[in-house]
Structure formats: C-alpha cells, structure tokens
C-alpha atoms as a PDB file:
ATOM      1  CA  UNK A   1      88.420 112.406  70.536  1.00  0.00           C
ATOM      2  CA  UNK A   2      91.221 111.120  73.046  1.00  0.00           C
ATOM      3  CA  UNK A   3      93.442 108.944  71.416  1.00  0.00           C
ATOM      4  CA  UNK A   4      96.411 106.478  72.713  1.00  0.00           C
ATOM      5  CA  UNK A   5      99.725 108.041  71.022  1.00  0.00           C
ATOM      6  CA  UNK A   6     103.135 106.388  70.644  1.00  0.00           C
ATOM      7  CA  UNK A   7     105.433 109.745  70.247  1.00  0.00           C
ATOM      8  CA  UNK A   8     109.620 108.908  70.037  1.00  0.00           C
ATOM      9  CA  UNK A   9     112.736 109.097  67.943  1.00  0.00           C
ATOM     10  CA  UNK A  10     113.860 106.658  66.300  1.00  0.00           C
ATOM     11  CA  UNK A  11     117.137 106.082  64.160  1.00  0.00           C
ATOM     12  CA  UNK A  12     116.837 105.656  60.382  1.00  0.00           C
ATOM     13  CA  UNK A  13     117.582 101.821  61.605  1.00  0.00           C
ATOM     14  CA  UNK A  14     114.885 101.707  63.816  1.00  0.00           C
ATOM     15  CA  UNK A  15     116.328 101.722  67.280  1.00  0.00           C
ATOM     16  CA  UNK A  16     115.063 103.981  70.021  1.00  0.00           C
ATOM     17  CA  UNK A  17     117.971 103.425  72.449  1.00  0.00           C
ATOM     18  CA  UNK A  18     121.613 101.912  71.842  1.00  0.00           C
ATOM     19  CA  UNK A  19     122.522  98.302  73.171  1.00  0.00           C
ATOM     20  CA  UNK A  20     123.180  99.800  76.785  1.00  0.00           C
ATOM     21  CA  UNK A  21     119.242 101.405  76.740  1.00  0.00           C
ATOM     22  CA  UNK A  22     120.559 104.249  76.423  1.00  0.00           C
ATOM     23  CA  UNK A  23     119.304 107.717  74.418  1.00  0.00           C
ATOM     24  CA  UNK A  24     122.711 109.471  74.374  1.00  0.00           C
ATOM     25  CA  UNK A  25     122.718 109.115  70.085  1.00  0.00           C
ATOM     26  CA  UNK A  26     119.601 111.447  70.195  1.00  0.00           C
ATOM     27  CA  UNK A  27     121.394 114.454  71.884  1.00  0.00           C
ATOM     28  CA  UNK A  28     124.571 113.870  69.023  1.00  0.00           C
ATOM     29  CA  UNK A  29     121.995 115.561  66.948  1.00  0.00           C
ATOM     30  CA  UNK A  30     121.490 119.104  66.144  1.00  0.00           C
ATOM     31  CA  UNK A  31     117.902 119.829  67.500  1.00  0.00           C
ATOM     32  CA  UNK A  32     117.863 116.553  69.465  1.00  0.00           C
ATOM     33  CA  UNK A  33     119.090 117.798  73.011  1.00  0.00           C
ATOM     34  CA  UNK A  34     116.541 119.816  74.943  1.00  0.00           C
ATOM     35  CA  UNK A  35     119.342 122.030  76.717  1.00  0.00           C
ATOM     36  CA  UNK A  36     120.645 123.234  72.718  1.00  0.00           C
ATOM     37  CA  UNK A  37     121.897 126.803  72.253  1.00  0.00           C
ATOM     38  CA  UNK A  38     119.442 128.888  70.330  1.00  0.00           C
ATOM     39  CA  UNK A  39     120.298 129.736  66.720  1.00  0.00           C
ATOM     40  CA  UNK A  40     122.887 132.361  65.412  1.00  0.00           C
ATOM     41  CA  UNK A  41     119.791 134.457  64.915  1.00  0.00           C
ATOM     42  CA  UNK A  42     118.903 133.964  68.811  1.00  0.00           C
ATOM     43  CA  UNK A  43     115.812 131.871  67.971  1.00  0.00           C
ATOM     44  CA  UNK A  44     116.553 128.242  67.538  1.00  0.00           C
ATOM     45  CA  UNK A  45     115.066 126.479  64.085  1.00  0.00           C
ATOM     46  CA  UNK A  46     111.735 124.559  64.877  1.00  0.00           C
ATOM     47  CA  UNK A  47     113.027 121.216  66.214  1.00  0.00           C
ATOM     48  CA  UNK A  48     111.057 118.060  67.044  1.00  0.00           C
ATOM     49  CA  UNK A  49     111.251 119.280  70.692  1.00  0.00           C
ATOM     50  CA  UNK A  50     109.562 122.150  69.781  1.00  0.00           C
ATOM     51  CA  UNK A  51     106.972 119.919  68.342  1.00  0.00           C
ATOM     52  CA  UNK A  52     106.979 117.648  71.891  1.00  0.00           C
ATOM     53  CA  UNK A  53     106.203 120.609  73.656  1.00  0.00           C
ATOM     54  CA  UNK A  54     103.009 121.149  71.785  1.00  0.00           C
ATOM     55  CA  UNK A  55     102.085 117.806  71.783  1.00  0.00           C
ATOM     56  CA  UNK A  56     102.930 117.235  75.348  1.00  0.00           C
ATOM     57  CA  UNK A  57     100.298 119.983  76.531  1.00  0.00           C
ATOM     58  CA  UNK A  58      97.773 117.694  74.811  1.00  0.00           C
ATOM     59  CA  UNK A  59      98.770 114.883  77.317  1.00  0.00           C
ATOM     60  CA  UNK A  60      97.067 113.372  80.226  1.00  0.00           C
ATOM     61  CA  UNK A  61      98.290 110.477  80.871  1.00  0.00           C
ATOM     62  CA  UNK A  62     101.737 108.885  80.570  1.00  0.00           C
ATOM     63  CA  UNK A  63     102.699 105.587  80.557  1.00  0.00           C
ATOM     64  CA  UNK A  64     106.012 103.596  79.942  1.00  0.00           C
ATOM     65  CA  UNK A  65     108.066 100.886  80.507  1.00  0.00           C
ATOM     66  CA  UNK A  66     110.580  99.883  83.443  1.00  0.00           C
ATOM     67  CA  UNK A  67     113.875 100.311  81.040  1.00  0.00           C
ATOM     68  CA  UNK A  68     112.690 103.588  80.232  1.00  0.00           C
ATOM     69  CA  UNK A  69     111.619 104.557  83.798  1.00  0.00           C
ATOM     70  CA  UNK A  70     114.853 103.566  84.656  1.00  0.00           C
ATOM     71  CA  UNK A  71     117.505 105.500  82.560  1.00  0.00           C
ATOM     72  CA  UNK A  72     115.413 108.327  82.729  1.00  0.00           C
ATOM     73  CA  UNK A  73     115.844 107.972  86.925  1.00  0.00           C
ATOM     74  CA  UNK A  74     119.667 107.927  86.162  1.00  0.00           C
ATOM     75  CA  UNK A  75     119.980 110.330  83.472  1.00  0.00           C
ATOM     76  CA  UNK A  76     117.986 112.858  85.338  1.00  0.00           C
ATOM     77  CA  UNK A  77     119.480 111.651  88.643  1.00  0.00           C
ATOM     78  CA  UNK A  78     115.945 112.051  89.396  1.00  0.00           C
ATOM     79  CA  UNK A  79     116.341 110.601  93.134  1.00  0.00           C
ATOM     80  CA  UNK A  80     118.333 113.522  93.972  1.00  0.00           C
ATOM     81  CA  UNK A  81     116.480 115.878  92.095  1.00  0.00           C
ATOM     82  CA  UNK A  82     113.134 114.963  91.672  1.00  0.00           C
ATOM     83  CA  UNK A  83     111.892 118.198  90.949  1.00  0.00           C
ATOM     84  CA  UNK A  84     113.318 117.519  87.207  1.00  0.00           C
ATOM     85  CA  UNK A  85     110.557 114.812  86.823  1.00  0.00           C
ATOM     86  CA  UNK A  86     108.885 115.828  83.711  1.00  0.00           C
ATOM     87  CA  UNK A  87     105.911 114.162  83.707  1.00  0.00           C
ATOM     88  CA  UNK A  88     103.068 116.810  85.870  1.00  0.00           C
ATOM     89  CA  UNK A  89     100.502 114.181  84.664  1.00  0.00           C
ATOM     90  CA  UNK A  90      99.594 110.553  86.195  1.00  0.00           C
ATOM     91  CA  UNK A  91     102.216 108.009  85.024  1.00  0.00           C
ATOM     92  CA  UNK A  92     102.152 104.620  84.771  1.00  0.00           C
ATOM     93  CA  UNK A  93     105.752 102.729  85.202  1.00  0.00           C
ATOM     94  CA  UNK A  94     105.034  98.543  83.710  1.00  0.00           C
ATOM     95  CA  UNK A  95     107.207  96.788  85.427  1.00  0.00           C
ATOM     96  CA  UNK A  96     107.599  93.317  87.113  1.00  0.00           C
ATOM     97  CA  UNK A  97     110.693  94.334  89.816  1.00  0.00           C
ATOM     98  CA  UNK A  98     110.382  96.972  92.745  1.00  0.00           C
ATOM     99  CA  UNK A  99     111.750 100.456  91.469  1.00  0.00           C
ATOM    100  CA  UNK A 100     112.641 103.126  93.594  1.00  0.00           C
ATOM    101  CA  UNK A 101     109.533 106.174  93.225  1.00  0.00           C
ATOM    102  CA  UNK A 102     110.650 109.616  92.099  1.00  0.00           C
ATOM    103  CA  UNK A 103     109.605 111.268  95.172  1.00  0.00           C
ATOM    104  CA  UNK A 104     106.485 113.618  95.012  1.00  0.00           C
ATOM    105  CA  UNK A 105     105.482 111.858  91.497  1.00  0.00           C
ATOM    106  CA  UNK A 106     101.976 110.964  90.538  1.00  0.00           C
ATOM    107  CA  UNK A 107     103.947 107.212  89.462  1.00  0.00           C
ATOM    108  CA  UNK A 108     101.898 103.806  89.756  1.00  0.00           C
ATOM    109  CA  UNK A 109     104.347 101.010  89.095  1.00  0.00           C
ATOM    110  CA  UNK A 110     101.731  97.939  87.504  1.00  0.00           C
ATOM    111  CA  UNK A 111     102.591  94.788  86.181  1.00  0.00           C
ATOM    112  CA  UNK A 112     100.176  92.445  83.808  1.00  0.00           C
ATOM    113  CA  UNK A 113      97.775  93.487  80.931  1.00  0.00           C
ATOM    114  CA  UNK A 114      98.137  96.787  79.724  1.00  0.00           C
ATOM    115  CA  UNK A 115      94.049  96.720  79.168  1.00  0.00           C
ATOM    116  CA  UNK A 116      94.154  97.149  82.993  1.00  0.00           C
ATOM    117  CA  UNK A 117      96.249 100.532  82.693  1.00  0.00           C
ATOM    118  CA  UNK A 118      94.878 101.722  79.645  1.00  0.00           C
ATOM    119  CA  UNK A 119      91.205 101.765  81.420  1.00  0.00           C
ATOM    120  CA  UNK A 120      93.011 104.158  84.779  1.00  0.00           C
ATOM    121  CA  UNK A 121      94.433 106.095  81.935  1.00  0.00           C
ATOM    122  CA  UNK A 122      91.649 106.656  80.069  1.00  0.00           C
ATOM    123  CA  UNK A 123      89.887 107.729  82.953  1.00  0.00           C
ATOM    124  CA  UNK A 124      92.901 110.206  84.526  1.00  0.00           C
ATOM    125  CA  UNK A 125      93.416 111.913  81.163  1.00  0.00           C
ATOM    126  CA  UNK A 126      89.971 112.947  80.591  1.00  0.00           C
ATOM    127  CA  UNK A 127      89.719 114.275  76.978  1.00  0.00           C
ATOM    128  CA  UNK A 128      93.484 114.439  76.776  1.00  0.00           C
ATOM    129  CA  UNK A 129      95.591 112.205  74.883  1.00  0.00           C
ATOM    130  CA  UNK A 130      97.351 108.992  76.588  1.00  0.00           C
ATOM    131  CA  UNK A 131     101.208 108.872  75.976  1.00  0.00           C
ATOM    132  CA  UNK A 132     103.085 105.584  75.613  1.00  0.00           C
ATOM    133  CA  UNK A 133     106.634 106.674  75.905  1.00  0.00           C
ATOM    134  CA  UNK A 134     108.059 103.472  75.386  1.00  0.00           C
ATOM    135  CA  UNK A 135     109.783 101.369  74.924  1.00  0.00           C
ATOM    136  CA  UNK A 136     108.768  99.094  72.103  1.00  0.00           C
ATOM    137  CA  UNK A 137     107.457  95.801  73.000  1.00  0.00           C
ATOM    138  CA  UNK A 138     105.623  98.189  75.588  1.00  0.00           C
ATOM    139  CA  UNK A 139     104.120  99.892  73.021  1.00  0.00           C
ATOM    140  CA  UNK A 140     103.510  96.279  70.854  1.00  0.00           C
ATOM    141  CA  UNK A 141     101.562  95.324  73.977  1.00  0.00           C
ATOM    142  CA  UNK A 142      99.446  97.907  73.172  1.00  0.00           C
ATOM    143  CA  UNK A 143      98.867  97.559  69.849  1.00  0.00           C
ATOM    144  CA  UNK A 144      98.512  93.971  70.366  1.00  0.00           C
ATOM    145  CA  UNK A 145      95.434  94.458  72.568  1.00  0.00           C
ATOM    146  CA  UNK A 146      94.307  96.927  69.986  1.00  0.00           C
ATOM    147  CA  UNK A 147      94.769 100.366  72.204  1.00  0.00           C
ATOM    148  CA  UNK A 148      96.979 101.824  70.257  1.00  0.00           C
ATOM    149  CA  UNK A 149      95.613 104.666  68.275  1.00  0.00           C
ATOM    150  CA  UNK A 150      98.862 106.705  66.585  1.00  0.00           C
ATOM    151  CA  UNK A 151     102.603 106.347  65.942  1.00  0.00           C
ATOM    152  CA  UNK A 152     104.330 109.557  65.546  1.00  0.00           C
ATOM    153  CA  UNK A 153     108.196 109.138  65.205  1.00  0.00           C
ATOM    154  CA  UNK A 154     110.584 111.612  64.148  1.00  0.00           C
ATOM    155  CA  UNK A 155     113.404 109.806  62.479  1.00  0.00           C
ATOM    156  CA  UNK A 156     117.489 110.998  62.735  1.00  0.00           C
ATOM    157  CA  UNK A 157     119.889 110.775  60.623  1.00  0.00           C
ATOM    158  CA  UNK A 158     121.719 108.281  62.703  1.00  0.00           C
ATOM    159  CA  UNK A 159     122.254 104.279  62.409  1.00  0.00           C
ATOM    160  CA  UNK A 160     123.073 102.203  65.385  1.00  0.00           C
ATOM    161  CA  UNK A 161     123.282  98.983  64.185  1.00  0.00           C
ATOM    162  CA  UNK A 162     121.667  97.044  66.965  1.00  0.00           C
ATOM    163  CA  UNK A 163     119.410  98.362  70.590  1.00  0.00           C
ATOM    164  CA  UNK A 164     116.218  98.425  71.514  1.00  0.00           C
ATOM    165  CA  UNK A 165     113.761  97.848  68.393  1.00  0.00           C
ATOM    166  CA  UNK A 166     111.150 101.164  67.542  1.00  0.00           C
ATOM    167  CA  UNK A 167     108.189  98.753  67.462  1.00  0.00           C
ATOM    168  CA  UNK A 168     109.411  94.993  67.584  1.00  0.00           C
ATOM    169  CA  UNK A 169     105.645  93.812  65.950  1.00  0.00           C
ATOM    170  CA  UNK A 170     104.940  92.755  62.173  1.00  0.00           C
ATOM    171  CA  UNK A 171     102.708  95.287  61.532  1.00  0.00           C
ATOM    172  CA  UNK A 172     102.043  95.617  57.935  1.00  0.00           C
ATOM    173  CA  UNK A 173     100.604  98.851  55.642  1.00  0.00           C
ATOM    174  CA  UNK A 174      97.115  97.750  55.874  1.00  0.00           C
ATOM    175  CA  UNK A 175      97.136  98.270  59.681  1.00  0.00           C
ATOM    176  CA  UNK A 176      98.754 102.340  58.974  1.00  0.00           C
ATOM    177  CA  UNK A 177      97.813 104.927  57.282  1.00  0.00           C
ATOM    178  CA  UNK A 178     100.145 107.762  57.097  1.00  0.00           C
ATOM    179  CA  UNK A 179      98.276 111.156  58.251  1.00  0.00           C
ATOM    180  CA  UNK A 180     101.345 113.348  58.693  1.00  0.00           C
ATOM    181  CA  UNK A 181     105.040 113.935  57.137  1.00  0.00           C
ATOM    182  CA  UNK A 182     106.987 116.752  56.786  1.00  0.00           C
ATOM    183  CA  UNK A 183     111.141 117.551  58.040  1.00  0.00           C
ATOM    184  CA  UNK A 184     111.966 119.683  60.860  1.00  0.00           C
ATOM    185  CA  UNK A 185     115.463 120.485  60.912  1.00  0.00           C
ATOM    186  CA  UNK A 186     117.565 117.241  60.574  1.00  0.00           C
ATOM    187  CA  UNK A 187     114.681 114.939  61.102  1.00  0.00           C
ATOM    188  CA  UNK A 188     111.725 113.390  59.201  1.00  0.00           C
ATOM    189  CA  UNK A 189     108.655 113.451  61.567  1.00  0.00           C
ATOM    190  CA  UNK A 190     106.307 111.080  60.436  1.00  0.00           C
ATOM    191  CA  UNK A 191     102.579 110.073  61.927  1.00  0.00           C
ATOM    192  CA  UNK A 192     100.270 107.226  61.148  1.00  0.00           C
ATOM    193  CA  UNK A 193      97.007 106.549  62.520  1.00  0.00           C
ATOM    194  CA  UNK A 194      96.597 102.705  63.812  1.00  0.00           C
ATOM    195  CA  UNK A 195      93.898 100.771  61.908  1.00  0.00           C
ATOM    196  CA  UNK A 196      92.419  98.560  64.918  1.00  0.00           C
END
C-alpha cells in the first residue's frame, strides 16, 4: 500500500538545515555529498544516498515547502540549469509568495491545507509512495491532518546548535513505532511508522 513518507537528515540535534536554511553541514560528512569520490577500493561504502536512490524509485509524488524549494533553486542554480531538477515526478512547492518555476518542471506552487495536495498526490503517484521533503512544520502539517504515514531520518554525527527544527510537533512514543534501524557508514538511519 502507498504510503506518505517523510525521508531527510537530520543532525544528532535535530536540525535539518543551519540558521541560514541551509544544507551545507550535510555534505561536511563522509557519505553525505552526492558528488563523493568512490572508495579506495573503487566502490564507495553503502551511504544513505545509496539508500535515497532506492527509495526514490519508489516515489511518485513529491512535495515540499517554499524554503526548501528555494535553496534547492540556488544551490542547484536551477534557473540556469534546469535540467539538474531532480524531481522527474509531479511536485508540489507550499508556498504563500510567487516563486520563480524551474523551467520544464512538473511544479504546482499551492498554498492552504495540505489535505488539498495530499488528495492530487495521491492521485499522481498511483501506487507509489508520496515524498514530503520538507521542511518540518511542512511535514507537522501533515501529520497534524493525520497524512503522514512514515518518518525515515538518517541521523549525522553533527550538532548545529540552532536551524530549522526536524519535526517542530510534540509527538510522543505512542504515536511511533520504530520499524527500521541499522548504521550506514557514519549515520544512524532510523524509520518509524506514524500511528494515525
């Protein structure tokens, strides 16, 4: 069955992105920058990319939020090189300003109740999973309206003090149960299914 998935890094804080929004602390870490050397051995270690790429063929949908949209946008200088957009699949962008379109992307920019875009979602990604990228209080929106059907974080050994919160929601242990742990390189990737 199709589920809605929250899939990111996270610090051992809990931060997804530094005070300026920005993912830079992720790439600091061996196995954390897609464009990494291989291995001495010529074959990199099994990394939690390697483990997006797997899970990101089980994707039909994507959906995130307007700070995310945009330092993606800049980071990928996506404008001027929009073939680098990632995302083959429908995307949603939440947002409440105008944002400039990655030209020849399958983007809808909405704004108001995620139930709204969860419904086009369900329907674009068929029996394919739904991917909120982020960030957080994106995400708590959907857990809020009780969408949300799996966190899967893998945590790095980094601390950043203050940014943007994983999940900024009191969600206690009786609303998770943890289906999946195990380390990959110099992270913990851990997976919980979402009690609704």
């Amino acid at each position: 069955m199709a589920k809605t998935v929250y899939n990111t890094a996270t610090t051992v804080d809990g931060f997804i992105a530094d005070p300026d929004n920005s993912l830079e602390w992720l790439f600091t870490v061996p196995g954390g920058h897609p464009d990494e050397e291989p291995g001495p051995d010529g074959g990199a270690a099994e990394t939690p990319l390697d483990e997006m790429a797997e899970f990101f063929e089980g994707i039909g949908a994507v959906c995130m939020g307007s700070t995310t949209y945009e330092w993606i946008v800049r980071h990928e200088r996506l404008l001027d090189q929009p073939d680098k957009w990632a995302y083959p699949q429908p995307s949603w962008v939440l947002t409440s300003r105008d944002l400039p379109a990655v030209p020849g992307a399958d983007i809808t920019f909405a704004s108001g109740d995620v139930r709204e875009v969860h419904a086009a979602m369900v329907e674009a990604a068929g029996d394919k999973d739904r991917w909120i990228v982020g960030g957080g209080d994106l995400v708590g929106q959907f857990f809020d309206a009780g969408l949300l059907d799996e966190i899967r974080v893998s945590l790095a050994p980094v601390f950043l003090g203050a940014g943007a919160q994983l999940l900024p929601r009191r969600i206690l242990s009786d609303r998770l149960e943890l289906i999946e742990a195990k380390p990959i390189g110099q992270f913990a990737n851990l997976a919980y299914r979402v009690k609704n």
